[in-house]
N, C-alpha and C. Protein backbone atom coordinates (compact mmCIF):
# COMPACT_ATOMS: atom_id res chain seq x y z
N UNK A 1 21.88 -2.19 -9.37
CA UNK A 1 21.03 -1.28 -8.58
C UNK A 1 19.89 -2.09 -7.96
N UNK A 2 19.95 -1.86 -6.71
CA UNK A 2 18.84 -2.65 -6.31
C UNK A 2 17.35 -2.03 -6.43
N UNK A 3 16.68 -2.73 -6.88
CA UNK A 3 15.32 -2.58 -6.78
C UNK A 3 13.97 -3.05 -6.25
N UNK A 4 12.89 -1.97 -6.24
CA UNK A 4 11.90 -1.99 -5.47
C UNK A 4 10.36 -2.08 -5.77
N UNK A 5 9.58 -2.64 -5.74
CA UNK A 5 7.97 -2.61 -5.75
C UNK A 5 7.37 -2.30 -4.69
N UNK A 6 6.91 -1.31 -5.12
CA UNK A 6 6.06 -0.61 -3.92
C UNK A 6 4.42 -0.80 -4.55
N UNK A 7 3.92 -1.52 -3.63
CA UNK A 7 2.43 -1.84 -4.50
C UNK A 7 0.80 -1.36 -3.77
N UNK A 8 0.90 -0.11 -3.99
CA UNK A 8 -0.26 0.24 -3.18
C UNK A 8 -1.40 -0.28 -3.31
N UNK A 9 -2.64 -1.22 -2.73
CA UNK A 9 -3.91 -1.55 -2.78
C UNK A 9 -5.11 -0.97 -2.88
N UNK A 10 -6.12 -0.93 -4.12
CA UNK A 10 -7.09 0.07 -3.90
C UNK A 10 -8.05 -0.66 -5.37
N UNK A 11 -8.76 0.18 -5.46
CA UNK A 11 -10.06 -0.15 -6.19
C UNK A 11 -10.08 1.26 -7.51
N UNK A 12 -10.24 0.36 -8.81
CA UNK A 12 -9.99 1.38 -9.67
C UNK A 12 -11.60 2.30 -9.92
N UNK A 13 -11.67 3.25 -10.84
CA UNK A 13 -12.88 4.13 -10.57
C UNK A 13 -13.07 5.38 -9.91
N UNK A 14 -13.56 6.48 -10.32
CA UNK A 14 -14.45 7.72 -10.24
C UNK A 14 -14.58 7.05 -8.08
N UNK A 15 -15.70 6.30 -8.37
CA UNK A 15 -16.45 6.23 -7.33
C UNK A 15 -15.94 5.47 -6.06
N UNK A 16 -14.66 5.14 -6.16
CA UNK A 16 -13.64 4.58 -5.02
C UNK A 16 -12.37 5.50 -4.44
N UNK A 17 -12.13 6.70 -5.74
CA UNK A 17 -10.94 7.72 -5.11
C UNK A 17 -10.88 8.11 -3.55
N UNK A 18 -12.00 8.52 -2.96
CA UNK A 18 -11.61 9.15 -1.53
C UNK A 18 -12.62 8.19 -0.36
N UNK A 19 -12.19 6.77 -0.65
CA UNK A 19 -12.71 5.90 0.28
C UNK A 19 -11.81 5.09 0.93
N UNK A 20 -11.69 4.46 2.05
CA UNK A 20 -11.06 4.23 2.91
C UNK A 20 -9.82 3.03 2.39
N UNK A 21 -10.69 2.17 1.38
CA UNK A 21 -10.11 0.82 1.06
C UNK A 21 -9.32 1.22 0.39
N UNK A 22 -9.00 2.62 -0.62
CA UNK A 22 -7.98 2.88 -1.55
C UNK A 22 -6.78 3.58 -0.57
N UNK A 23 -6.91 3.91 0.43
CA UNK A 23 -5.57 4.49 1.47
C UNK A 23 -4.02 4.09 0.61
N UNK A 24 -4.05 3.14 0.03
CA UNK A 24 -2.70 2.38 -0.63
C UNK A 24 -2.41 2.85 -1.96
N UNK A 25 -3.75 3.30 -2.76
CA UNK A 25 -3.12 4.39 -3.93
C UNK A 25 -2.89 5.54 -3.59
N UNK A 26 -3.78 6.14 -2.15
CA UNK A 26 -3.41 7.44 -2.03
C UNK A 26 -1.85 7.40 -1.55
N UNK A 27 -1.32 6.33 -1.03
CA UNK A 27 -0.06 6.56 -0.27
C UNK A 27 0.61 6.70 -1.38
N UNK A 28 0.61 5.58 -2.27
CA UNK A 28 1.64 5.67 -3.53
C UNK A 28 1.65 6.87 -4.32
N UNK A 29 0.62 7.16 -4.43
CA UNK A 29 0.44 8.60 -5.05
C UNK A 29 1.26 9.96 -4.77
N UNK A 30 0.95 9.68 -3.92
CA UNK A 30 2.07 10.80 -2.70
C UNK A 30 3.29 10.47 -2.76
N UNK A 31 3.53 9.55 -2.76
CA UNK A 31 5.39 9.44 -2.33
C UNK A 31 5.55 9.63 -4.28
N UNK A 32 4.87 9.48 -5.26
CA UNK A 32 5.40 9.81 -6.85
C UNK A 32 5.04 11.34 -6.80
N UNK A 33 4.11 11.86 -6.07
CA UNK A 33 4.06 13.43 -5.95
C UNK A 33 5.31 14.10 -5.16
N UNK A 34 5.80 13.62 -4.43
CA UNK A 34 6.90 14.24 -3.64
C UNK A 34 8.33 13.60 -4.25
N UNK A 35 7.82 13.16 -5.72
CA UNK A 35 9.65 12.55 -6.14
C UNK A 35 9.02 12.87 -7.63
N UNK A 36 7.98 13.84 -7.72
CA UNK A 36 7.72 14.29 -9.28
C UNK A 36 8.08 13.75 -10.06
N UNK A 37 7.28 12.77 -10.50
CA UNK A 37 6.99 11.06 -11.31
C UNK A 37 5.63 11.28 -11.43
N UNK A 38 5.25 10.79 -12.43
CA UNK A 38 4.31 10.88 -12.95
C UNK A 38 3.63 8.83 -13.59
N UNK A 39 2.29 8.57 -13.18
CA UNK A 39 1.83 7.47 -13.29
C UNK A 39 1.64 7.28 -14.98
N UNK A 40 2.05 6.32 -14.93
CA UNK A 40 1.87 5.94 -16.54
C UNK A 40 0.47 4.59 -16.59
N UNK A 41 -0.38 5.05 -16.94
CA UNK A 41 -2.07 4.25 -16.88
C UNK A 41 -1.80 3.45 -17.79
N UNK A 42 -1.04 3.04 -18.71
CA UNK A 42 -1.38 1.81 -20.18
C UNK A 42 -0.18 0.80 -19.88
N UNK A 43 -0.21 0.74 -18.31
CA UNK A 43 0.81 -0.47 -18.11
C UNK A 43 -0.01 -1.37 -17.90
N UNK A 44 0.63 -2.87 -18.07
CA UNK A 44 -0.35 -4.20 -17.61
C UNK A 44 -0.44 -4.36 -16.46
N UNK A 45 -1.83 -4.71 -16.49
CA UNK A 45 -2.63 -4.91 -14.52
C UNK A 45 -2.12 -3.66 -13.80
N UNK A 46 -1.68 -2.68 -14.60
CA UNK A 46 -2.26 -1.28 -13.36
C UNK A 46 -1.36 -0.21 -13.88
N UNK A 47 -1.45 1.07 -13.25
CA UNK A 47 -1.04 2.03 -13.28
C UNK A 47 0.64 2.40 -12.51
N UNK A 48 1.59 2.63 -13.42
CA UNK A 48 2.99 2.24 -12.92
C UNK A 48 3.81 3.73 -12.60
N UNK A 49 4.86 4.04 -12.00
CA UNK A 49 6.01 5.25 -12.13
C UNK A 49 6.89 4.35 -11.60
N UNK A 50 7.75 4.58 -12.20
CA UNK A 50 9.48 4.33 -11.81
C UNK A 50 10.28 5.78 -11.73
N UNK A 51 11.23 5.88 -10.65
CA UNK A 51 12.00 6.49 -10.80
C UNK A 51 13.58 6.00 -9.70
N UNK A 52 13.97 7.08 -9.50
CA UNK A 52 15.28 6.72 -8.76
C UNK A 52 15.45 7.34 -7.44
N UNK A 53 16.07 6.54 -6.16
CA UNK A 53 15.74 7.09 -4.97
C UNK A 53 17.18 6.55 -4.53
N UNK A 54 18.35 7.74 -4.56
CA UNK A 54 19.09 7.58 -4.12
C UNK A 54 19.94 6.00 -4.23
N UNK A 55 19.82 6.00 -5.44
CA UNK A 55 20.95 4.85 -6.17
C UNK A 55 19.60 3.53 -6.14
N UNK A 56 18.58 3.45 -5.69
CA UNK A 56 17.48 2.20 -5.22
C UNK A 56 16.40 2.57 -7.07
N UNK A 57 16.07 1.61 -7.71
CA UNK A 57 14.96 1.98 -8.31
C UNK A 57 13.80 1.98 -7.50
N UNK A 58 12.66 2.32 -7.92
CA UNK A 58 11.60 2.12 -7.09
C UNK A 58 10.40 1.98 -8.18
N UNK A 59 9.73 1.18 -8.44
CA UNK A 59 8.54 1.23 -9.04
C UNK A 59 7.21 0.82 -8.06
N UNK A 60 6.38 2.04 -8.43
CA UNK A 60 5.49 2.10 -7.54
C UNK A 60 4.02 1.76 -8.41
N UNK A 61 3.44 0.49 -7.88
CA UNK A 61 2.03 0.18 -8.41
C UNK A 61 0.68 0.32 -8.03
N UNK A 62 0.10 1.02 -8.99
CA UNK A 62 -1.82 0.75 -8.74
C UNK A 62 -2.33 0.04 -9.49
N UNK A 63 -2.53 -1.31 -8.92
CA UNK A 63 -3.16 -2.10 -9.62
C UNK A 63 -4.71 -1.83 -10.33
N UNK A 64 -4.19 -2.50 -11.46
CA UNK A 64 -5.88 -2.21 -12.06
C UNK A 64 -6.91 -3.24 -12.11
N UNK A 65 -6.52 -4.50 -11.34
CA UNK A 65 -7.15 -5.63 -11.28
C UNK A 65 -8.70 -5.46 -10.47
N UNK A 66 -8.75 -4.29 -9.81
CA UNK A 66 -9.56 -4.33 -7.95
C UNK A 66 -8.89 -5.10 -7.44
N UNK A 67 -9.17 -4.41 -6.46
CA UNK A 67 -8.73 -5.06 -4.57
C UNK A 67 -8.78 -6.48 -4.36
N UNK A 68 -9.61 -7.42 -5.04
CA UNK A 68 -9.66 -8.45 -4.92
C UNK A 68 -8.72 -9.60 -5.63
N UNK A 69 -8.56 -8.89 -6.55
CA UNK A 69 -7.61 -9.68 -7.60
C UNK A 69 -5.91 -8.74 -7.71
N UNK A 70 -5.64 -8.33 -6.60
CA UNK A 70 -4.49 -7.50 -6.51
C UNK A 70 -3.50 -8.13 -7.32
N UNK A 71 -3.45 -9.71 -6.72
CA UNK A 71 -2.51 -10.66 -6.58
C UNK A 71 -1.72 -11.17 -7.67
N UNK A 72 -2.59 -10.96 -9.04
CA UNK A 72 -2.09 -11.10 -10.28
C UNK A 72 -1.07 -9.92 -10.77
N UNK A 73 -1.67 -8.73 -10.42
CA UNK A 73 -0.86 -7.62 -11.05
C UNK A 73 0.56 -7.35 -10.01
N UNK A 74 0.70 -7.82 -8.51
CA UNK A 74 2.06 -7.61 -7.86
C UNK A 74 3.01 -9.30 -8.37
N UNK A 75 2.38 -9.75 -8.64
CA UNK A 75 3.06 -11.60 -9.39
C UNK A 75 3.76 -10.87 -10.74
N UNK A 76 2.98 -9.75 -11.50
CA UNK A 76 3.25 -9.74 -12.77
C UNK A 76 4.71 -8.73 -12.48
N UNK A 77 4.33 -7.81 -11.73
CA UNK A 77 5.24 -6.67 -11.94
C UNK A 77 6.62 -7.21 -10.61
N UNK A 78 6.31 -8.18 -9.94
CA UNK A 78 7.19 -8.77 -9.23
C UNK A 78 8.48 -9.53 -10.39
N UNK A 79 7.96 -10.29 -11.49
CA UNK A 79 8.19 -11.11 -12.37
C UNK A 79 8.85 -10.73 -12.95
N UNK A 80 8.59 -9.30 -13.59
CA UNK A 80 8.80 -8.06 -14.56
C UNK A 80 10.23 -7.36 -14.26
N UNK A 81 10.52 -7.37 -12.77
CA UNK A 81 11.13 -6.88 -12.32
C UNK A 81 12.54 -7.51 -11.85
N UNK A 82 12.10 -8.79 -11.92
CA UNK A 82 13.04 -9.78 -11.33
C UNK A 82 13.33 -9.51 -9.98
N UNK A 83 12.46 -9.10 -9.26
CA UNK A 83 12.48 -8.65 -7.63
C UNK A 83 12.39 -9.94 -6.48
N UNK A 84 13.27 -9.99 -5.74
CA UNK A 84 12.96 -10.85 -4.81
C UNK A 84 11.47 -10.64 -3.67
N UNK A 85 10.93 -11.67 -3.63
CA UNK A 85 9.81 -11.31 -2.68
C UNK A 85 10.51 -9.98 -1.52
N UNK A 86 11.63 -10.11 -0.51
CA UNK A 86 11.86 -8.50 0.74
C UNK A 86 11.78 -7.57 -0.19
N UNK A 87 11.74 -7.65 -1.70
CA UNK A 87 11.72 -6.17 -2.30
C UNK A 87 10.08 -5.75 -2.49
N UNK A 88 9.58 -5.89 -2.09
CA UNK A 88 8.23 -6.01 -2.17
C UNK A 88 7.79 -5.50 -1.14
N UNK A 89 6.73 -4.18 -1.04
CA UNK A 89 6.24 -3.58 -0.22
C UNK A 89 4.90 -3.54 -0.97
N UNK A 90 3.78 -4.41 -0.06
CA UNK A 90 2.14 -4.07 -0.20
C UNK A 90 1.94 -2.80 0.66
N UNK A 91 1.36 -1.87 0.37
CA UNK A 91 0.45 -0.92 1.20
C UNK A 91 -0.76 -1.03 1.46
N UNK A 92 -1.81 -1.05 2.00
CA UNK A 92 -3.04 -1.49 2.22
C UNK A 92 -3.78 -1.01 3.74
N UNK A 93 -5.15 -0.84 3.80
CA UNK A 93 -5.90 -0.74 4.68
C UNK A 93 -6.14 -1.27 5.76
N UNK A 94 -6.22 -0.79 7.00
CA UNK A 94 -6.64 -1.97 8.52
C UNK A 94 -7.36 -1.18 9.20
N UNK A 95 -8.42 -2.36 8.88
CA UNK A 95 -9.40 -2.03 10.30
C UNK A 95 -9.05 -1.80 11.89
N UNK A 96 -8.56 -2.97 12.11
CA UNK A 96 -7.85 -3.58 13.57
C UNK A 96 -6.80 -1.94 13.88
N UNK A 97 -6.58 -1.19 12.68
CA UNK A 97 -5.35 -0.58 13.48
C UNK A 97 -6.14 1.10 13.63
N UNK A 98 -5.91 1.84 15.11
CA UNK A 98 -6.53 3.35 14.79
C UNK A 98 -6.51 3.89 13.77
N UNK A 99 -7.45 4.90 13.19
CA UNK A 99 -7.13 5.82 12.39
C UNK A 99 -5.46 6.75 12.13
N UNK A 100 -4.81 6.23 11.14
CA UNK A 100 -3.80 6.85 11.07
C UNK A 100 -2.47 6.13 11.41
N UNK A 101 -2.76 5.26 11.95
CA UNK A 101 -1.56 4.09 13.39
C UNK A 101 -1.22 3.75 11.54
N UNK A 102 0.24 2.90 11.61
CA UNK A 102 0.55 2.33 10.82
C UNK A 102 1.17 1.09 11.31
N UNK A 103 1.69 0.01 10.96
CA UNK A 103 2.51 -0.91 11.18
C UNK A 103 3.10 -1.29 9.78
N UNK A 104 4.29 -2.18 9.79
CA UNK A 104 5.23 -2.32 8.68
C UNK A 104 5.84 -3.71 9.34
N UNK A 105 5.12 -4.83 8.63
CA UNK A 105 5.94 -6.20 9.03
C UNK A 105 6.56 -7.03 7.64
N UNK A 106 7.20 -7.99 8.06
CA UNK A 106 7.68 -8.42 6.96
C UNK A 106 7.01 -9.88 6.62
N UNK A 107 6.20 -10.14 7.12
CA UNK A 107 5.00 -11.26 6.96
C UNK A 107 4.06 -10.96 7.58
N UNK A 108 2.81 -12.11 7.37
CA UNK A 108 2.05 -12.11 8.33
C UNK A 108 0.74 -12.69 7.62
N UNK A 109 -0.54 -13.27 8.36
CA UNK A 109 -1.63 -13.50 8.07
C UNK A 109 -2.10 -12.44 6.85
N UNK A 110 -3.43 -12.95 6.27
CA UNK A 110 -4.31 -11.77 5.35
C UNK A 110 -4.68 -10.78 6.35
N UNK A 111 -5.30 -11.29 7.44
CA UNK A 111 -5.78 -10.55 8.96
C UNK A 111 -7.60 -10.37 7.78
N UNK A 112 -8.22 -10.92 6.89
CA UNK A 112 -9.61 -10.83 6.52
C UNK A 112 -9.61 -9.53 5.62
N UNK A 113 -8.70 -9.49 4.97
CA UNK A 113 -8.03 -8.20 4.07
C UNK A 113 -7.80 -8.96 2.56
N UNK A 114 -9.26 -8.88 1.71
CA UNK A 114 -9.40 -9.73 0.76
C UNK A 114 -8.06 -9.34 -0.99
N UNK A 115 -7.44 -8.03 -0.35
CA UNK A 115 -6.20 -8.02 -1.46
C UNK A 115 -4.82 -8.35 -0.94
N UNK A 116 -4.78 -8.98 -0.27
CA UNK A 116 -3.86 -9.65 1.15
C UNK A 116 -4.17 -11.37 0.66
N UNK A 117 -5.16 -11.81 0.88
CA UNK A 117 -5.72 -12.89 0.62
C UNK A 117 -5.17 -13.52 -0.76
N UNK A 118 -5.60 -12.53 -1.77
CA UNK A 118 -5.64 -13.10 -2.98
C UNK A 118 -3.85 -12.77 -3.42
N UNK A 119 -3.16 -11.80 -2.67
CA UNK A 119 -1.52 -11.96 -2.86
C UNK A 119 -1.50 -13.53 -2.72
N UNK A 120 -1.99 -13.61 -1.68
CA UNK A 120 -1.46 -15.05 -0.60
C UNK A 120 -1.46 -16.59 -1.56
N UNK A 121 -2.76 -16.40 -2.22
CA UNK A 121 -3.23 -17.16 -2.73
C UNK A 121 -2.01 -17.07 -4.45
N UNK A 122 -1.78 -15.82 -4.99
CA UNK A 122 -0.92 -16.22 -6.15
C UNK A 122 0.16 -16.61 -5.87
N UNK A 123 0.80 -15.94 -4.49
CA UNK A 123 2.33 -15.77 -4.54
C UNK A 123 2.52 -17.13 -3.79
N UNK A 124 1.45 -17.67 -3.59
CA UNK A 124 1.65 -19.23 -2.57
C UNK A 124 2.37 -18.37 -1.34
N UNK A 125 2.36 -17.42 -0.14
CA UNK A 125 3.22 -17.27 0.65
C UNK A 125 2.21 -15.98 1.51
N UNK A 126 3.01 -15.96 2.61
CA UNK A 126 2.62 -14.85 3.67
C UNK A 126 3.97 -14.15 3.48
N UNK A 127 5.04 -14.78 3.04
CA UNK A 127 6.30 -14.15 3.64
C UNK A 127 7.17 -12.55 2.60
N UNK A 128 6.07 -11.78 2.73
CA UNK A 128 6.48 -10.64 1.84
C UNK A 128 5.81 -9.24 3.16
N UNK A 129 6.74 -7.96 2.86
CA UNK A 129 6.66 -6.86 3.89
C UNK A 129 4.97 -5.79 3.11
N UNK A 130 4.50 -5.33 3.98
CA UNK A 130 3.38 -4.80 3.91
C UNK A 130 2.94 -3.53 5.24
N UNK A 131 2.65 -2.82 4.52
CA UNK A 131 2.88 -1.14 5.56
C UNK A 131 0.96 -1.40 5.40
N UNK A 132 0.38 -1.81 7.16
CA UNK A 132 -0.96 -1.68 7.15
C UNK A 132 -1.33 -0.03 7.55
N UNK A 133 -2.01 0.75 6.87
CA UNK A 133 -2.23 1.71 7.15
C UNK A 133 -3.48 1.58 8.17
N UNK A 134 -4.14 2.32 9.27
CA UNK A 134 -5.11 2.25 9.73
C UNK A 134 -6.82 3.23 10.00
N UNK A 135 -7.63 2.54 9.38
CA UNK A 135 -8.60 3.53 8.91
C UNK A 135 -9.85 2.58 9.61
N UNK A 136 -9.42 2.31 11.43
CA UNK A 136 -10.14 1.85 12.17
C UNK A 136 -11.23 1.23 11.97
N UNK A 137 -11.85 1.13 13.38
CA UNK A 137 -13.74 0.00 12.76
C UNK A 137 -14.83 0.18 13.12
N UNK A 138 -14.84 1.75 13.06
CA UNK A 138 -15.75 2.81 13.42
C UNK A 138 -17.31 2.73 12.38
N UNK A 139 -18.02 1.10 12.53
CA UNK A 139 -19.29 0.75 11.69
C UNK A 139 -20.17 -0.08 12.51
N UNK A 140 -21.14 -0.09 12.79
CA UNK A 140 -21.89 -1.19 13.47
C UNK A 140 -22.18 -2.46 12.49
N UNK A 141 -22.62 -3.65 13.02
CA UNK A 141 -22.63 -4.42 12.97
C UNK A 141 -23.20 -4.56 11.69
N UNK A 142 -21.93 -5.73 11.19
CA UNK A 142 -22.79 -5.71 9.15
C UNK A 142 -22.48 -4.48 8.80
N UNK A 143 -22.11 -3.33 9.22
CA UNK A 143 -21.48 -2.28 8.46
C UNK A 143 -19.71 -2.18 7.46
N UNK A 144 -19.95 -3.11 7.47
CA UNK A 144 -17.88 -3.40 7.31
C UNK A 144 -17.80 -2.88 5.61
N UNK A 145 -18.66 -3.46 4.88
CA UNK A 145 -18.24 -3.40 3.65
C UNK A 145 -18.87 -1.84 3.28
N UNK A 146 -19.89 -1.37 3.81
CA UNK A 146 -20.53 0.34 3.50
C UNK A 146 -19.10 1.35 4.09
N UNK A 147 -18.54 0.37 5.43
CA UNK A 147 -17.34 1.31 5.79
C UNK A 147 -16.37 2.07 5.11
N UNK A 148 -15.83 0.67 4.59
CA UNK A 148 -14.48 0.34 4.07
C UNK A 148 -14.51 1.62 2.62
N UNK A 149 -15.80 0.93 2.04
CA UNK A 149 -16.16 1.30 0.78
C UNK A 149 -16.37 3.13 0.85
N UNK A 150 -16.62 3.61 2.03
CA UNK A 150 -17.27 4.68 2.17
C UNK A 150 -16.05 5.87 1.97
N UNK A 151 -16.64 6.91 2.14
CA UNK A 151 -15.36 8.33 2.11
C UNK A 151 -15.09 8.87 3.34
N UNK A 152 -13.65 8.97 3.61
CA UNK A 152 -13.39 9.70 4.85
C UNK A 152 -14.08 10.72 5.47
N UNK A 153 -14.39 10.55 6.60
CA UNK A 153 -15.20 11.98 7.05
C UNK A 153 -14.36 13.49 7.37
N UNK A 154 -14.78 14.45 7.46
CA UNK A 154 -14.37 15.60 7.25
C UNK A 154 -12.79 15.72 8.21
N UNK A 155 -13.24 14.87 9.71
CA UNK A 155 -12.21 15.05 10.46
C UNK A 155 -11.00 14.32 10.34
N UNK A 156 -11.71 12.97 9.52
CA UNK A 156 -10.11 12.08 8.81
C UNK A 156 -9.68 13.08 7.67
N UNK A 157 -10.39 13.50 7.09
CA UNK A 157 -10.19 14.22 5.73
C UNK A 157 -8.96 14.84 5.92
N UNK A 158 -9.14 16.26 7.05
CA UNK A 158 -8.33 16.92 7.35
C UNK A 158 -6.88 16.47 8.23
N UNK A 159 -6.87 15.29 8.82
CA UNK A 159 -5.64 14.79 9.59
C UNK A 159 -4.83 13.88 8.35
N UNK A 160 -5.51 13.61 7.39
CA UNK A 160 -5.04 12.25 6.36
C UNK A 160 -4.02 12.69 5.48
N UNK A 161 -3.78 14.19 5.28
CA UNK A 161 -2.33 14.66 4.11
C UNK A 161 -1.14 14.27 5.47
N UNK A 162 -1.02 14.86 7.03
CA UNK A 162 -0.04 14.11 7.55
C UNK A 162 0.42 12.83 7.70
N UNK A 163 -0.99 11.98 7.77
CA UNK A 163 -0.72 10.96 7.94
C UNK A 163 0.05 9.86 6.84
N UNK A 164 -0.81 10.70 5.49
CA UNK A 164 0.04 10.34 4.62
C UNK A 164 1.78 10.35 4.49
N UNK A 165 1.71 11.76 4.84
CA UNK A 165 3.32 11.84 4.50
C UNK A 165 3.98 10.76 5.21
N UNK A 166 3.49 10.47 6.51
CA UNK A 166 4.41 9.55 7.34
C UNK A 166 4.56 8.31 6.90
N UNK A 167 3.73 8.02 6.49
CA UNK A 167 3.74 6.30 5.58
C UNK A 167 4.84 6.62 4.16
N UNK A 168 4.43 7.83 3.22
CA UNK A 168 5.75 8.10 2.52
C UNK A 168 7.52 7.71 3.19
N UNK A 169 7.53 8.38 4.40
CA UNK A 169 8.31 8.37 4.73
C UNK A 169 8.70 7.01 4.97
N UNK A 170 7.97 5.96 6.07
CA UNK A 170 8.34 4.93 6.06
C UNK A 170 8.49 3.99 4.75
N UNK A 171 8.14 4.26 3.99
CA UNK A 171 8.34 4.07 2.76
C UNK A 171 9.86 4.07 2.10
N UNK A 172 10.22 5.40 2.15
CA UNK A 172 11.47 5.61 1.81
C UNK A 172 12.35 4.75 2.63
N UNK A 173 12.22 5.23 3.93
CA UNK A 173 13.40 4.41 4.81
C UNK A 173 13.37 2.43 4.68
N UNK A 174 12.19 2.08 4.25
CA UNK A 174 12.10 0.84 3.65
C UNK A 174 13.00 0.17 2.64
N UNK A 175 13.31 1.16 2.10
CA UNK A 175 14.23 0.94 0.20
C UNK A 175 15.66 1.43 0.97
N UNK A 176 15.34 2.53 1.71
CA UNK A 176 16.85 3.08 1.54
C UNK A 176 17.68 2.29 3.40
N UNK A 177 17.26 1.79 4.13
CA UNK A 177 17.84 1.39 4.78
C UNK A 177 16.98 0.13 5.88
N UNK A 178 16.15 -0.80 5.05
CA UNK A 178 15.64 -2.15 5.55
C UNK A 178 14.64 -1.76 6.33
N UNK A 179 14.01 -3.11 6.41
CA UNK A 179 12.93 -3.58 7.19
C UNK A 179 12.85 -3.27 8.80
N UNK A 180 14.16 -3.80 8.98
CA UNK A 180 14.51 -3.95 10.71
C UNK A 180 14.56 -2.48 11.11
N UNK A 181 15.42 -1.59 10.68
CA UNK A 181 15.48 -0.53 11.20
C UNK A 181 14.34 0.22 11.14
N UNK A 182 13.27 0.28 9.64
CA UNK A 182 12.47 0.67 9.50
C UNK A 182 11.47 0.77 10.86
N UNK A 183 11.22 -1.11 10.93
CA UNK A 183 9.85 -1.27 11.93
C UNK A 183 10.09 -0.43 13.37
N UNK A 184 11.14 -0.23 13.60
CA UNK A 184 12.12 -0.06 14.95
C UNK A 184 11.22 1.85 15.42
N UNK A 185 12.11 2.20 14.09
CA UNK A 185 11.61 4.15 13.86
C UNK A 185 10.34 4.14 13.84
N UNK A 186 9.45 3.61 12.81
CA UNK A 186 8.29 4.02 12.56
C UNK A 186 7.23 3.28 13.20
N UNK A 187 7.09 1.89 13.60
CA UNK A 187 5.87 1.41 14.25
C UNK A 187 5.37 1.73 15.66
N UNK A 188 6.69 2.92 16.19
CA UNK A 188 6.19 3.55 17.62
C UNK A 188 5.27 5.04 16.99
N UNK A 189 5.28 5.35 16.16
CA UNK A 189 4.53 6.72 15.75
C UNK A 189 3.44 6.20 16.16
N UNK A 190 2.40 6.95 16.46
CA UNK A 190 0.97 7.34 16.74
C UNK A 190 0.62 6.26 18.06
C-alpha cells in the first residue's frame, strides 16, 4: 500500500490557533475532519492521524517542534514511515501568494519561509512537493512577523472554511492520482 505524509506547518499553543502562520494545521485538520480521524497528541515531534484513503495510507502531521524546527519532526515521521521523499506533502503559508491562491510544486526554494528552511537544512534537499497556501502581504514595512503571527481578519475569517476545503481537496488528488495531474487541476483555481 502506498503511503503518504502529509505534514502541515504551524506553531504549537493556545495563542497561535487562528493566525495566519498555522494555515497548515488548519488544512490538515480539515482533511482528518472530513475522513473522521481523530489526532493522536503523544506522538514524537507532533500530533499524528493515520487513516485510509482509498487503498493510499495517509498520515497526516502537526508538528510539535514550532515552525522553525519543523524539519526534525517531517525527517522523523518520513523515517518512521519508510516514505520516499514524492510521498511527502509540506503544507505551509505564503506571503508572495493572494489570500486564498494556492500553488502545489514538487520542489523549490524556502522562498524566506523559516519551516521550509529548516526542512531544507535536515533533509539536505529542496526536492520534496509542498501545497503553499496564500495569506498575502497585507503589513507595512517591518510588519512581517506581527502579520504572519497575527489572526485572520473577519473577512478572511469568513472566506477561509472554502478555501480550506480546496486545499483538502488538492490534497486528496495528490495521494490518489500524482503531482502532475494535481498541479494541472488545481494551480489554475483562484
Amino acid at each position: 500500500m502506498d503511503s503518504f505524509l502529509i505534514a502541515g506547518l504551524g506553531n504549537i499553543g493556545d495563542e497561535y490557533v487562528n493566525t495566519r502562520h498555522n494555515i497548515g494545521f488548519k488544512v490538515v485538520e480539515a482533511f482528518a475532519q472530513k475522513h473522521k480521524v481523530q489526532f493522536d497528541n503523544n506522538r514524537r515531534y507532533g500530533s499524528i492521524a493515520e487513516f485510509s484513503l482509498k487503498g493510499k495510507k495517509i498520515i497526516l502531521l502537526k508538528p510539535s517542534t514550532f515552525m522553525n524546527l519543523s524539519g526534525k519532526a517531517v525527517r522523523y515521521w518520513l523515517t518512521e514511515g519508510k516514505l520516499p521523499l514524492h510521498h511527502l506533502l509540506v503544507v505551509l503559508d505564503d506571503l508572495a501568494l493572494p489570500f486564498g491562491a494556492q500553488r502545489l510544486k514538487g520542489q523549490g526554494s524556502d522562498g524566506g519561509h523559516n519551516g521550509l528552511k529548516n526542512i531544507q537544512e535536515i533533509m539536505n534537499t529542496v526536492n520534496y512537493p509542498r501545497l503553499r497556501f496564500g495569506i498575502e502581504n497585507n503589513f507595512p514595512k517591518g510588519g512581517q512577523v506581527n502579520y504572519v503571527l497575527g489572526e485572520w481578519s473577519k473577512e478572511e475569517s469568513a472566506k477561509l472554511p472554502e478555501y480550506i476545503n480546496q486545499a483538502v481537496e488538492t490534497i486528496e488528488s495528490f495521494c490518489l492520482i500524482g503531482i502532475e495531474r494535481t498541479m494541472n487541476t488545481y494551480n489554475k483555481k483562484k
